[in-house]
Protein backbone atom coordinates (compact mmCIF):
# COMPACT_ATOMS: atom_id res chain seq x y z
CA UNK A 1 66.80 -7.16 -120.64
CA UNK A 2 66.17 -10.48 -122.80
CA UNK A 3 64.36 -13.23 -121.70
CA UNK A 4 65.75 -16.64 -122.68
CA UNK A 5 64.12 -20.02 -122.00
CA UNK A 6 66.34 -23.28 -123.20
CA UNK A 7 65.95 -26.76 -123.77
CA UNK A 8 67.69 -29.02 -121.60
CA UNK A 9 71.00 -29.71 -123.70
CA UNK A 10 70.50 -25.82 -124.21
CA UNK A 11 70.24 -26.70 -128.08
CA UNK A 12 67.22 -24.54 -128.85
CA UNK A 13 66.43 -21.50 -127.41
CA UNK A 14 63.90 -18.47 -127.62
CA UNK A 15 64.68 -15.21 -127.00
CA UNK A 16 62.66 -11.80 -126.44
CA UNK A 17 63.77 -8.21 -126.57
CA UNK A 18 62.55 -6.71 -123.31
CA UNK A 19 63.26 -2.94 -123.46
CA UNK A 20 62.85 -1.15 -120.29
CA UNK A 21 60.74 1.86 -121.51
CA UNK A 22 60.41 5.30 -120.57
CA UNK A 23 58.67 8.75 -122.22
CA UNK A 24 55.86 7.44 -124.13
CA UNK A 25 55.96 4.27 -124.41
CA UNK A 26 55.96 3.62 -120.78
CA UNK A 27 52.03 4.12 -120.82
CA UNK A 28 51.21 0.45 -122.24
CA UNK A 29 49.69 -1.28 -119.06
CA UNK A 30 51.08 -4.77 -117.85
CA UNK A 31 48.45 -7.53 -117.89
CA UNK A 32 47.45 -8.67 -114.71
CA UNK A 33 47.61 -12.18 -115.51
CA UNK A 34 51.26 -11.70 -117.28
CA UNK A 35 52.61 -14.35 -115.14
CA UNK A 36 50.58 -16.88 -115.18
CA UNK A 37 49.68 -17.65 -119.00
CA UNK A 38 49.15 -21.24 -119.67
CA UNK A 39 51.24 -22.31 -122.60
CA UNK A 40 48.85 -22.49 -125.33
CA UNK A 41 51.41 -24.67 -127.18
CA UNK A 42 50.11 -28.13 -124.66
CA UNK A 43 46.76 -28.51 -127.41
CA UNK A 44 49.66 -28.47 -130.48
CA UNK A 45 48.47 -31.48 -132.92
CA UNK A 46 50.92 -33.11 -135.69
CA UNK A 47 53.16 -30.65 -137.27
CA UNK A 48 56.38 -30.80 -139.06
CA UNK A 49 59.53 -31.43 -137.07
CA UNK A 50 62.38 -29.00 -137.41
CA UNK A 51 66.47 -30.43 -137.09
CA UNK A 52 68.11 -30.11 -133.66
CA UNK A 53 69.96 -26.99 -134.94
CA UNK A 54 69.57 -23.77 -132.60
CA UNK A 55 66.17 -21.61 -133.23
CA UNK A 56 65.73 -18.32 -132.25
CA UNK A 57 62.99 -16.08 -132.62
CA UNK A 58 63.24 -12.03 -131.53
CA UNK A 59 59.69 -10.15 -131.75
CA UNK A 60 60.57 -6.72 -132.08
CA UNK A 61 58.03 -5.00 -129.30
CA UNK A 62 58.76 -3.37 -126.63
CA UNK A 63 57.28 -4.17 -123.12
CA UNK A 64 58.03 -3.60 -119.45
CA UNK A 65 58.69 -7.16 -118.75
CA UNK A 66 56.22 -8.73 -120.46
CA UNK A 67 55.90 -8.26 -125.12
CA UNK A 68 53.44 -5.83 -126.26
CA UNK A 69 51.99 -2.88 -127.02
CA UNK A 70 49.14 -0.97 -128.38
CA UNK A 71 48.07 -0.92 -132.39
CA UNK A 72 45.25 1.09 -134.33
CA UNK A 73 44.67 -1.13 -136.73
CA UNK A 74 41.85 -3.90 -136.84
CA UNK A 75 44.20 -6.75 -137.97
CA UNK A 76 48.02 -5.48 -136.67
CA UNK A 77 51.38 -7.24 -138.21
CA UNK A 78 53.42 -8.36 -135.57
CA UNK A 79 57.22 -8.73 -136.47
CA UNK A 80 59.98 -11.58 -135.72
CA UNK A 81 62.98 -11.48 -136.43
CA UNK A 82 64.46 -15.09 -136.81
CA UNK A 83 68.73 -14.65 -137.07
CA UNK A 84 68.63 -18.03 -138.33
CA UNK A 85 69.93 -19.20 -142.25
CA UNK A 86 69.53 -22.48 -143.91
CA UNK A 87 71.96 -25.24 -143.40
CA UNK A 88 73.24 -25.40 -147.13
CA UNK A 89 74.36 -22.68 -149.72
CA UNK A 90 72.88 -21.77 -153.47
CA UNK A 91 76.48 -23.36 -154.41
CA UNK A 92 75.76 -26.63 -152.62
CA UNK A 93 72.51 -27.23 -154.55
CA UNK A 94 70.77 -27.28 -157.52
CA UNK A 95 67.31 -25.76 -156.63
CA UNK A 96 66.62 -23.31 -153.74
CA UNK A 97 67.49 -24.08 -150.14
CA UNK A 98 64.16 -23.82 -149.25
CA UNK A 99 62.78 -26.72 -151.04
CA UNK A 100 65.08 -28.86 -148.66
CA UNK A 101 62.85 -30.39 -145.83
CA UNK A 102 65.52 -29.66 -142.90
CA UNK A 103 65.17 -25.50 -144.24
CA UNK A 104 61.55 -25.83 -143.42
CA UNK A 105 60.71 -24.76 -140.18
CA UNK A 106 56.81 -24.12 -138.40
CA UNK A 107 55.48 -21.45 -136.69
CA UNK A 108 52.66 -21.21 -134.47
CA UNK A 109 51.08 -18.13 -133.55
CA UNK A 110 48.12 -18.40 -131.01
CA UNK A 111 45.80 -15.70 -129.89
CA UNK A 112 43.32 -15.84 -126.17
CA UNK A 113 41.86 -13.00 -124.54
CA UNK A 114 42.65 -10.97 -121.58
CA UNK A 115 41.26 -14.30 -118.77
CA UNK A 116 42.92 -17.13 -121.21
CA UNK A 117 40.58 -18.04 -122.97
CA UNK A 118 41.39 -19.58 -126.68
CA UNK A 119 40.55 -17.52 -129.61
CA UNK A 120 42.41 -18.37 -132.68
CA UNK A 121 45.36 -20.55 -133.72
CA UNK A 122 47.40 -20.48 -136.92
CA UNK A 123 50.01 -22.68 -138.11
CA UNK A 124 52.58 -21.23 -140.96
CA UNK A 125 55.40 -22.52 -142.78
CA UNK A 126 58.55 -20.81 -142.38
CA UNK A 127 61.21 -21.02 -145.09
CA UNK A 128 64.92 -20.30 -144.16
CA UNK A 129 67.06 -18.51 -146.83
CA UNK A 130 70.62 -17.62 -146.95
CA UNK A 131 70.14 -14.79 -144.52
CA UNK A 132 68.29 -13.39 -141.44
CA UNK A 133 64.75 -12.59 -142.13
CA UNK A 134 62.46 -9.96 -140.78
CA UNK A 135 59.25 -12.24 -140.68
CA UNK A 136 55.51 -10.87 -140.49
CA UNK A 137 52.50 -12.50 -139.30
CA UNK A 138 48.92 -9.90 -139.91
CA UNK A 139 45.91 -11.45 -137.82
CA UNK A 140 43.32 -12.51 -140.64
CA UNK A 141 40.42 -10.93 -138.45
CA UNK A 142 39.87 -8.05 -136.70
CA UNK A 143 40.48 -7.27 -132.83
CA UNK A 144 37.74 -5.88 -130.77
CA UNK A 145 38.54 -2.17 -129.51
CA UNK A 146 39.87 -1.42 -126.14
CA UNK A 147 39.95 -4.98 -125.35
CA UNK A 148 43.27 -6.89 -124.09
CA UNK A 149 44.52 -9.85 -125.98
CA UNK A 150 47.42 -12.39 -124.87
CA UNK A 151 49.17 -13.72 -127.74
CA UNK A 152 51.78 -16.60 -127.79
CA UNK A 153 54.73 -17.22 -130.69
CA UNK A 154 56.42 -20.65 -130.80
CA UNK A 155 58.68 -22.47 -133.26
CA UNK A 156 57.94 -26.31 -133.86
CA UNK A 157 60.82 -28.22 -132.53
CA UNK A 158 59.31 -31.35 -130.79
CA UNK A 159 55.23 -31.62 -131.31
CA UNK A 160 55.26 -34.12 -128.89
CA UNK A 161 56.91 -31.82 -126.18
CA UNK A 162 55.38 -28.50 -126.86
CA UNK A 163 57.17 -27.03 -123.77
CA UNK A 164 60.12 -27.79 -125.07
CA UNK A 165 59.58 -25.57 -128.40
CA UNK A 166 61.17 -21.89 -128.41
CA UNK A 167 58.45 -19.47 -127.58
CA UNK A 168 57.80 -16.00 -127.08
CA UNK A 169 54.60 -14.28 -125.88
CA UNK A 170 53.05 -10.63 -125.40
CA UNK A 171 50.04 -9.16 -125.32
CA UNK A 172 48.37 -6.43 -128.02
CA UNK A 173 45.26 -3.96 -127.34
CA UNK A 174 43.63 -2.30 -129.91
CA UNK A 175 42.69 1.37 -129.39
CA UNK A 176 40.67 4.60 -131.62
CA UNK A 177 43.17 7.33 -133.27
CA UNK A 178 42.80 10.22 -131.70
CA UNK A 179 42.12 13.57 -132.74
CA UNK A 180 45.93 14.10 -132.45
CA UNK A 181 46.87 11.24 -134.00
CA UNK A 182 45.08 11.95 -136.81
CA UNK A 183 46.10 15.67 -137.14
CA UNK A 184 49.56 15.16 -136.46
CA UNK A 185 49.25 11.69 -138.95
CA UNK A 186 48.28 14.33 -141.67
CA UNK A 187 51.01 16.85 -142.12
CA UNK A 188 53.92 14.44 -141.47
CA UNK A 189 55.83 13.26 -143.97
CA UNK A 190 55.62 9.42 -145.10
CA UNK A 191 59.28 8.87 -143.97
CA UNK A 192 58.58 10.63 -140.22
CA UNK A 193 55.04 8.67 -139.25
CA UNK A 194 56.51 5.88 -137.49
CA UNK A 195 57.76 9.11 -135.06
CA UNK A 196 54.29 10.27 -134.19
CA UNK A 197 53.33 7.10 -133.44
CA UNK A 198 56.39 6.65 -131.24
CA UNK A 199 55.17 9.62 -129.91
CA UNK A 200 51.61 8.54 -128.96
CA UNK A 201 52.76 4.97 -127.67
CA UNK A 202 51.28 2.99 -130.65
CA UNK A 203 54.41 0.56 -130.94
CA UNK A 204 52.84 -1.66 -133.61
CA UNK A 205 52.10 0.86 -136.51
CA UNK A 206 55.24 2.92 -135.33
CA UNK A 207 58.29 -0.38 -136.11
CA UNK A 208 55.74 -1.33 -139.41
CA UNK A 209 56.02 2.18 -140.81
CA UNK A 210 59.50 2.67 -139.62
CA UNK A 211 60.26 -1.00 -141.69
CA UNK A 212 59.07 0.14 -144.52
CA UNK A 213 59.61 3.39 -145.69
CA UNK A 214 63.17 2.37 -144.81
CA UNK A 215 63.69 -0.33 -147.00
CA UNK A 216 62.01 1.85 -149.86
CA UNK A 217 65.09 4.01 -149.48
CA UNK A 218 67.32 1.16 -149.36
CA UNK A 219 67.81 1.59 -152.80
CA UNK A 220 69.34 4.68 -152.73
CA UNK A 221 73.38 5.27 -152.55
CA UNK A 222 75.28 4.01 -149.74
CA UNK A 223 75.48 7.17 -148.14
CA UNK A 224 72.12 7.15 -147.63
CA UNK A 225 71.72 3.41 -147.11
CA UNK A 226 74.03 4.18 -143.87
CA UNK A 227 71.90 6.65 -142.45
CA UNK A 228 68.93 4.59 -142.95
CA UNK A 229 70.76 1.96 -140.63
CA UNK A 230 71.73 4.58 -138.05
CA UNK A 231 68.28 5.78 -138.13
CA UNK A 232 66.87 2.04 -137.17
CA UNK A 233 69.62 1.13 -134.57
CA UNK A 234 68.72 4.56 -132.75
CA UNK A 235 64.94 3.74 -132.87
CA UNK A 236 65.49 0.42 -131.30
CA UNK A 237 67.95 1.56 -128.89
CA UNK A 238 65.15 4.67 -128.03
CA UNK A 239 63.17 1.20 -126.00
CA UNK A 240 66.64 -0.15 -125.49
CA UNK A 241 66.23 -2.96 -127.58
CA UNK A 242 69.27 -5.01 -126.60
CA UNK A 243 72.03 -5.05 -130.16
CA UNK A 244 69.55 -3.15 -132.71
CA UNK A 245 72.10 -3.24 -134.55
CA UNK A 246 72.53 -7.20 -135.54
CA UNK A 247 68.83 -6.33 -137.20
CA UNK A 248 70.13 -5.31 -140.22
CA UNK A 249 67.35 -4.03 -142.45
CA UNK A 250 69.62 -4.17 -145.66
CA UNK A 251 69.70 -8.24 -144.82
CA UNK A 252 66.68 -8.86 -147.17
CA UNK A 253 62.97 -7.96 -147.72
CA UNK A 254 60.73 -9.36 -144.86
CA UNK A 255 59.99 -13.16 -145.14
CA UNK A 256 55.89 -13.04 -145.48
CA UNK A 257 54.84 -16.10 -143.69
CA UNK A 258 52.89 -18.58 -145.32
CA UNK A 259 49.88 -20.50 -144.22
CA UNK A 260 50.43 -24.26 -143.76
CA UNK A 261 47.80 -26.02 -146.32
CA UNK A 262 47.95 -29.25 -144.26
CA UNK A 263 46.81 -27.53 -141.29
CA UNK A 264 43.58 -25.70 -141.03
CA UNK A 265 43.56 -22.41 -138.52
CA UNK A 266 41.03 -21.88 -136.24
CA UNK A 267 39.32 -18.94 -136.61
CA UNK A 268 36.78 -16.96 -134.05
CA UNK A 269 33.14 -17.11 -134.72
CA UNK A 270 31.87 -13.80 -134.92
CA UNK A 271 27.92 -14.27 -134.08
């Protein structure tokens, strides 16, 4: 299933991979308040202004409709993909495409809790290269155990219509490794941990293992290279993760997002 919200001239759009899960997976709750989030995106200050060119963002989590899934770690990465390339070429220019304002695009990643409520906001500067980018944003604070969070994704289009912007959101809980986990974690090889994970419904740390002991064999022959492929597009399509195979992991290194000096995040307080 994807969920697609567009603009009115249908210029921009946002799009999330909604796999309709079974086995494992199929234990991550829906929230209660899934359909009724407030768009976090209405208390969006000045930010930069991105061209009229099509956006799209993909976060790569499964959900029954609605993006999440559990993670074991204190301060998860969540993933995007953004199929979306810079307007002119290295050949057209004299100095990276990046460094041209209309290649600059912002991100906004905002995290409430389970009833709402605002937590955190972070603003991040997304540079657009000559290819599709896996892009990573890691919480710089640590989630509370067994407790809910709502989190919301947009791309800054129009700061004065924040509706308007592209926008994805989920939800993430953080829960303890089990006894299991942890056996099973220890006599599995580095390349085969993102399958116990599968295998115990822990989407986040399963797709960020899977990511990248993948691209550490990238650099093997192309035989191999091609069976690391195959091996991603039949991961995705286990959720059925609609076309896991335009995510092509041999595309580029993940784009690490970068925090936007000229605006500051808001962090929690932790008392």
């Amino acid at each position: 299933m994807v969920a697609e919200r567009e603009t009115e001239a249908g210029a921009r759009s946002v799009v999330a991979l909604i796999p309709v899960l079974e086995a494992d997976f199929n234990q991550s709750p829906t929230p209660d308040n899934s359909d009724g989030l407030s768009n976090p995106e209405s208390e969006l200050s000045d930010s930069l202004v991105a061209n009229d060119n099509e956006v799209i963002a993909i976060p790569l989590i499964p959900t029954q409709g609605y993006v999440g899934g559990y993670t074991v770690s204190e301060q998860p990465i969540f993933w995007f993909y953004i199929p979306y390339v810079a307007e002119n070429t290295l050949a057209q220019t004299s100095h990276p495409v990046a460094d041209e304002p209309h290649n600059i695009r912002v991100g906004k990643f905002v995290l409430l809790d389970q009833n709402r409520n605002f937590i955190s906001s972070h603003l991040m500067a997304i540079e657009l290269l000559q290819s599709p980018r896996l892009m990573t944003f890691q919480l710089p604070f640590s989630l509370e155990l067994n407790k809910l969070y709502n989190w919301y994704f947009s791309i800054v289009c129009e700061p004065e219509k924040p509706s308007k912007n592209p926008a994805v959101r989920g939800w993430v809980e953080r829960i303890e490794r089990s006894p299991e986990l942890v056996s099973a974690l220890q006599y599995a090889s580095p390349s085969q941990e993102y399958l116990i994970y599968a295998e115990n419904g822990i989407w986040f740390e399963a797709l960020s293992e899977l990511i990248t002991s993948q691209q550490r064999l990238l650099s093997l022959e192309q035989a191999r290279r091609a069976q690391v492929q195959q091996d991603w597009v039949e991961f995705l399509a286990s959720v059925n993760i609609l076309n896991p195979e335009m995510i092509d992991l041999s595309l580029s290194e993940p784009l690490q997002v970068k925090e936007d000096l000229r605006h500051q995040s808001q962090l929690p307080v932790r008392m």
